[in-house]
C-alpha atoms as a PDB file:
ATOM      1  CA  UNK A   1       0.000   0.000   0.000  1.00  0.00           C
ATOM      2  CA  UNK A   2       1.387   3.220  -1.206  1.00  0.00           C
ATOM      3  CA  UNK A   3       1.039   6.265   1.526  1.00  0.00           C
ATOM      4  CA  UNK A   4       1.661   9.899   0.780  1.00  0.00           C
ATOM      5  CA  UNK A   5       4.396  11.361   0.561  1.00  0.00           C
ATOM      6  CA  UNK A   6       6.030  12.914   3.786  1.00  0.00           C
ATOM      7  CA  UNK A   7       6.832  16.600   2.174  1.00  0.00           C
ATOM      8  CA  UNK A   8       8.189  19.472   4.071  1.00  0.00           C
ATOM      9  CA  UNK A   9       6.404  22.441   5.354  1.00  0.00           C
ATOM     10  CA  UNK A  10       5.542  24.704   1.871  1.00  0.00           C
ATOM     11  CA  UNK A  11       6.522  26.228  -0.143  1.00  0.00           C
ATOM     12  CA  UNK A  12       8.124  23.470  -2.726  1.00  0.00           C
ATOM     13  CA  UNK A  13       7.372  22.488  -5.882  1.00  0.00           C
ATOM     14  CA  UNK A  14       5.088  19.816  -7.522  1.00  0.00           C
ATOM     15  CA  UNK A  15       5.656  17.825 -10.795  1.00  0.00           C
ATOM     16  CA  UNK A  16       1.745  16.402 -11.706  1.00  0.00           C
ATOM     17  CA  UNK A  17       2.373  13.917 -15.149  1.00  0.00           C
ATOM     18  CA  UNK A  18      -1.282  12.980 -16.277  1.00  0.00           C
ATOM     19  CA  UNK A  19      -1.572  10.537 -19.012  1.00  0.00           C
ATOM     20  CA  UNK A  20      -3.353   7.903 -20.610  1.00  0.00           C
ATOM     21  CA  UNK A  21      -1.311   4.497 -21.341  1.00  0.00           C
ATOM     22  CA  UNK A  22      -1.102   3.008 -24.542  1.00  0.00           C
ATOM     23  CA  UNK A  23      -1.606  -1.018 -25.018  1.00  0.00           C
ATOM     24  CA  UNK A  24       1.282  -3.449 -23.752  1.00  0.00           C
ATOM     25  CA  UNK A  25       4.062  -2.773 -21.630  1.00  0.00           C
ATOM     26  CA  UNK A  26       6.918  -1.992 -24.161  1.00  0.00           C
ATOM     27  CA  UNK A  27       9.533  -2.032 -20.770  1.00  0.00           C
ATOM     28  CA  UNK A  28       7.281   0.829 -19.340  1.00  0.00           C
ATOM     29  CA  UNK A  29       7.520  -0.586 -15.845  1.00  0.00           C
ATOM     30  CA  UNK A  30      11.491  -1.388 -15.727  1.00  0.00           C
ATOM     31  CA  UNK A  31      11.688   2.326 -16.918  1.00  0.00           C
ATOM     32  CA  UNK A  32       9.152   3.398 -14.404  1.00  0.00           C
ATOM     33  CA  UNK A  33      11.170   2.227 -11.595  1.00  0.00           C
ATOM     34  CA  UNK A  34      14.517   2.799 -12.876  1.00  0.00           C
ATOM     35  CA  UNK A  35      13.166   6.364 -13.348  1.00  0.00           C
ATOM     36  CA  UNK A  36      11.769   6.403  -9.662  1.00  0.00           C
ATOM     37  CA  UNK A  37      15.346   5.117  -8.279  1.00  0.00           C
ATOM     38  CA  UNK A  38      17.251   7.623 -10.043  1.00  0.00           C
ATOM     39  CA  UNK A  39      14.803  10.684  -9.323  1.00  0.00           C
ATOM     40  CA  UNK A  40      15.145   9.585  -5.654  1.00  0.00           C
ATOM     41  CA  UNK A  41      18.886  10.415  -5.569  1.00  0.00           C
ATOM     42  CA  UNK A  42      18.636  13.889  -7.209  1.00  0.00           C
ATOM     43  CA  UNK A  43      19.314  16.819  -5.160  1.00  0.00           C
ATOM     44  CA  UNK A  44      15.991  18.755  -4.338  1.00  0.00           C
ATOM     45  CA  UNK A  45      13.476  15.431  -4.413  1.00  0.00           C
ATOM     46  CA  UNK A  46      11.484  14.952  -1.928  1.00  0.00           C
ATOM     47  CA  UNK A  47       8.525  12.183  -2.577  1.00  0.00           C
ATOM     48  CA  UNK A  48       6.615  10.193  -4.874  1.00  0.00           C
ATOM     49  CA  UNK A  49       2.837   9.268  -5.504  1.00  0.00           C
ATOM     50  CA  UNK A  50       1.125   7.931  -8.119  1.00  0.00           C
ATOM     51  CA  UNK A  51      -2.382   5.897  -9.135  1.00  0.00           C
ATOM     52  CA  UNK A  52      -3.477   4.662 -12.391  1.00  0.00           C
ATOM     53  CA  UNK A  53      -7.109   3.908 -13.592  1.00  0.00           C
ATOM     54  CA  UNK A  54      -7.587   5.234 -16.965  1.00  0.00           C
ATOM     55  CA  UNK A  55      -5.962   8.205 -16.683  1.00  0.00           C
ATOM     56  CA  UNK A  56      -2.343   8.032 -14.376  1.00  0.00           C
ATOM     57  CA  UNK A  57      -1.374  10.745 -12.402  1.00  0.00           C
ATOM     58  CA  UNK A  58       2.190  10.812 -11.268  1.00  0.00           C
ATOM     59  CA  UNK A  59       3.249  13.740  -8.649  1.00  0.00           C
ATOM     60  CA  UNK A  60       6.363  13.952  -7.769  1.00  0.00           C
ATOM     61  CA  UNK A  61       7.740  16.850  -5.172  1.00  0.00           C
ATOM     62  CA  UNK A  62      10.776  18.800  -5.287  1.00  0.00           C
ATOM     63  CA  UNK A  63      12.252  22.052  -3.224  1.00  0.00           C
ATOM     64  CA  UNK A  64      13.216  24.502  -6.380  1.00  0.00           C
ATOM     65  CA  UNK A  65      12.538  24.530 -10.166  1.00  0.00           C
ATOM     66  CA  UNK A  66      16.342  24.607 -10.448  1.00  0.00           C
ATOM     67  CA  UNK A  67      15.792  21.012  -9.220  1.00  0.00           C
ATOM     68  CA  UNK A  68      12.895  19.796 -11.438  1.00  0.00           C
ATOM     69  CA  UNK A  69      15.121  21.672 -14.340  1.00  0.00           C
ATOM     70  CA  UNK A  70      18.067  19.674 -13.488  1.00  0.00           C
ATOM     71  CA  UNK A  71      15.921  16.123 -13.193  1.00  0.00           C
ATOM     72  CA  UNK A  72      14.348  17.201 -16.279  1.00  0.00           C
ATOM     73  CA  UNK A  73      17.743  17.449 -17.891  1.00  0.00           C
ATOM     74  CA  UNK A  74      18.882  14.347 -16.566  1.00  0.00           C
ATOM     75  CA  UNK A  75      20.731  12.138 -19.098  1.00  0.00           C
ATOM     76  CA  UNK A  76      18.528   8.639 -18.329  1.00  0.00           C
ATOM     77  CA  UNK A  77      15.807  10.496 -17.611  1.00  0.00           C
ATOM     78  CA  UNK A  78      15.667  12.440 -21.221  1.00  0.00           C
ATOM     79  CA  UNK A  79      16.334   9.314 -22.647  1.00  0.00           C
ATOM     80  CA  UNK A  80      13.114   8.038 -20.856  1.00  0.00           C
ATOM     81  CA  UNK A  81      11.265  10.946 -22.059  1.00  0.00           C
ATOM     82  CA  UNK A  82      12.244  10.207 -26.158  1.00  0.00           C
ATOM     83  CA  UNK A  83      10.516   6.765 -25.283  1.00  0.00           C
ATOM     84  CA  UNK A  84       7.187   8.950 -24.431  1.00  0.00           C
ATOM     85  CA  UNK A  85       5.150   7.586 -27.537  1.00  0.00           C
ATOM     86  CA  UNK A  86       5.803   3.811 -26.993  1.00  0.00           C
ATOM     87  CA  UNK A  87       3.911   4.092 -23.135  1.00  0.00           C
ATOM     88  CA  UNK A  88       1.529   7.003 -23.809  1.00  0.00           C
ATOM     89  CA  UNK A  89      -1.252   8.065 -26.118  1.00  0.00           C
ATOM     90  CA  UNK A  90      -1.402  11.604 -24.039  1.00  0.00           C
ATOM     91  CA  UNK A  91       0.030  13.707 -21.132  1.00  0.00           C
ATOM     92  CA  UNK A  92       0.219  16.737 -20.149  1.00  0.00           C
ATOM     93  CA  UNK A  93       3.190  18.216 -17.022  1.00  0.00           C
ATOM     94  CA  UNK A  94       1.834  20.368 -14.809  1.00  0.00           C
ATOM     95  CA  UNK A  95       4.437  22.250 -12.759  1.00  0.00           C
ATOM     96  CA  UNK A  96       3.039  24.056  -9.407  1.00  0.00           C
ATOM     97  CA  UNK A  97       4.271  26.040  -6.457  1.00  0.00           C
ATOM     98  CA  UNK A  98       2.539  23.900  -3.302  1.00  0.00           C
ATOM     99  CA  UNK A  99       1.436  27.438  -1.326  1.00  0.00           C
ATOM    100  CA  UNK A 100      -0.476  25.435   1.548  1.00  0.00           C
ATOM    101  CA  UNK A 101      -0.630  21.509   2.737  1.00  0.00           C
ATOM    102  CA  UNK A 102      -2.800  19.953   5.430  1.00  0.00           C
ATOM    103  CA  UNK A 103      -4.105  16.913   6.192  1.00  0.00           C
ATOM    104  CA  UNK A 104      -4.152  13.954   8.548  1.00  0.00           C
END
């Protein structure tokens, strides 16, 4: 069971990936966690959700946009992101400032 990710006190950044899947695997889910390792150890991460139905929705949480620029520019990771059209029909990256958090 996934649980949500413990993220500091805002502000930081959030990374929101919707998509929708296309059919078959096509070494989406090696990728998926070799990408998850790897964004894990870059400077400025700091958690992880995601749930898939229909539409996925990936949100990942960092502490600058210097860091999502630098995990966008990652070599593996732009690699992962020319493979975009084997594992999706659509997505869209959202990239937000997270202003307030609460919860229990």
């Amino acid at each position: 069971m996934q649980t949500p990710a413990q993220t500091p006190a805002p502000p930081y950044y959030a990374v929101i990936f919707t998509s929708v899947r296309t059919e078959g695997d096509h070494g989406y889910g090696d990728m998926a966690q070799r990408m998850l390792e790897l964004a894990s150890r870059q400077p400025g991460f700091l958690g992880f959700e995601t749930a898939r139905q229909e539409i996925g929705i990936s949100v990942s949480y960092w502490t600058s946009l210097d860091a999502i620029r630098a995990w966008k520019e990652n070599a593996e990771h732009r690699e992962a992101q020319h493979k975009a059209g084997d594992w999706y029909r659509k997505f869209r990256v959202r990239v937000c400032r997270v202003e307030k958090e609460y919860g229990f």
